[in-house]
C-alpha atoms as a PDB file:
ATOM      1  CA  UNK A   1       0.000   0.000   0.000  1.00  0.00           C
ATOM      2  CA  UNK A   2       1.100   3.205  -0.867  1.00  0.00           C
ATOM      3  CA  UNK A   3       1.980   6.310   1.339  1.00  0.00           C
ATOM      4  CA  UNK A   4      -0.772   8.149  -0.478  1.00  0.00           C
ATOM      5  CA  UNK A   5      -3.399   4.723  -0.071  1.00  0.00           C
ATOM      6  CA  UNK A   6      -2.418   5.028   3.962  1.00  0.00           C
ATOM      7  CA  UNK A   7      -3.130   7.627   4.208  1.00  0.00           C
ATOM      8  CA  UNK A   8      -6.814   7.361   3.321  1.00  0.00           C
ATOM      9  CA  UNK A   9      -6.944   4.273   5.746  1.00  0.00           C
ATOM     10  CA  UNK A  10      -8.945   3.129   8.857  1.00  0.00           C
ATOM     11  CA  UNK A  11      -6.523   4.391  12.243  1.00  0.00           C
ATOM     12  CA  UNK A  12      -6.436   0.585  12.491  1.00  0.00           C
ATOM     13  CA  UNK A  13      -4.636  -0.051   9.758  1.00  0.00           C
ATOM     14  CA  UNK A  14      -1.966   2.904   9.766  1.00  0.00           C
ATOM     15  CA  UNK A  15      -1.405   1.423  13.350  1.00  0.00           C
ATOM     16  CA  UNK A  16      -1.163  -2.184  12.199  1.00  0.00           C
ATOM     17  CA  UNK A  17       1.443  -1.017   9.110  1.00  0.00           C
ATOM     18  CA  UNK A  18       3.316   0.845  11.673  1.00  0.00           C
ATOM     19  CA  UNK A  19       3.511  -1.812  14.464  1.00  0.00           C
ATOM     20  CA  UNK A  20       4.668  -3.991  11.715  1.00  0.00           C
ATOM     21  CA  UNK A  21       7.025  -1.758  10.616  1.00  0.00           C
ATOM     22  CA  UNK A  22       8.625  -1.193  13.917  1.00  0.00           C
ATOM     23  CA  UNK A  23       8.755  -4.976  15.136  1.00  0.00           C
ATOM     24  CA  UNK A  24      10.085  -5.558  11.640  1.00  0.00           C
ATOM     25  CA  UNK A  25      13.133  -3.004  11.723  1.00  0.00           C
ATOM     26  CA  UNK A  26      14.146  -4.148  15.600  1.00  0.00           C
ATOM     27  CA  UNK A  27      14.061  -7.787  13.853  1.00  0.00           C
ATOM     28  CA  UNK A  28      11.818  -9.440  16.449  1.00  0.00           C
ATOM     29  CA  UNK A  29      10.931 -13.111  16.285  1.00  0.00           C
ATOM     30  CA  UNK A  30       7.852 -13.874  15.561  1.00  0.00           C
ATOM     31  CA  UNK A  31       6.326 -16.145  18.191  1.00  0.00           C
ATOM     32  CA  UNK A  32       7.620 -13.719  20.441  1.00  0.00           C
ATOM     33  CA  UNK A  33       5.424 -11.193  18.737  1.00  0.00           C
ATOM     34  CA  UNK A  34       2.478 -13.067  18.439  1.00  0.00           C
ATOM     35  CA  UNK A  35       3.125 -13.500  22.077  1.00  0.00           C
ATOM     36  CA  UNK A  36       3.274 -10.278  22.821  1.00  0.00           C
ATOM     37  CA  UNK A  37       0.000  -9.470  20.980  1.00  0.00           C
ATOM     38  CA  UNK A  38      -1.826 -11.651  23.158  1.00  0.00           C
ATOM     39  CA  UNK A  39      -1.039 -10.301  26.334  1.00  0.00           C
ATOM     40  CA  UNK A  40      -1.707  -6.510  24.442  1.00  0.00           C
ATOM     41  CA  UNK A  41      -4.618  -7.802  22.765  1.00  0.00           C
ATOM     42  CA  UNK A  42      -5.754  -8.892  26.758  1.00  0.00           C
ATOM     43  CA  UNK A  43      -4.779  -5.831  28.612  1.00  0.00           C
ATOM     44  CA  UNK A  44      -6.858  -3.803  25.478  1.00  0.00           C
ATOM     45  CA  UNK A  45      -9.605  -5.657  25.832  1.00  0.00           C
ATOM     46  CA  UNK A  46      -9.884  -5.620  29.816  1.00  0.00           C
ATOM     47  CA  UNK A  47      -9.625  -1.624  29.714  1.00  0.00           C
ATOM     48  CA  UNK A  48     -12.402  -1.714  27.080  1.00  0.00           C
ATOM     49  CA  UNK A  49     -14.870  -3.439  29.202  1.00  0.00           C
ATOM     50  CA  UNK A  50     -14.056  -1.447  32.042  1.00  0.00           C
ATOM     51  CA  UNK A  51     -15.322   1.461  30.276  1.00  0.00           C
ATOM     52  CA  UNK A  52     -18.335   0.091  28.978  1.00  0.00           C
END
């Protein structure tokens, strides 16, 4: 996707490229990012139900 298509894009996404991006340039494995995801993805989702 180009620059130009990002930045047309859903905040999700242009935070998704990024992430990638960054996890891709410090050369992290990648069970230890999916790893990482899931305890993100976790502490996301617990602050979202505390404000509902």
């Amino acid at each position: 996707m180009s620059d130009s298509g990002l930045e047309h894009a859903p905040d999700e996404i242009k935070l998704a490229v990024d992430l990638i991006h960054l996890l891709e340039s410090h050369d992290v494995a990648p069970e230890t990012v999916l790893k990482a995801l899931a305890i993100v993805q976790s502490d996301f989702e617990r602050k979202l139900h505390q404000e509902e």
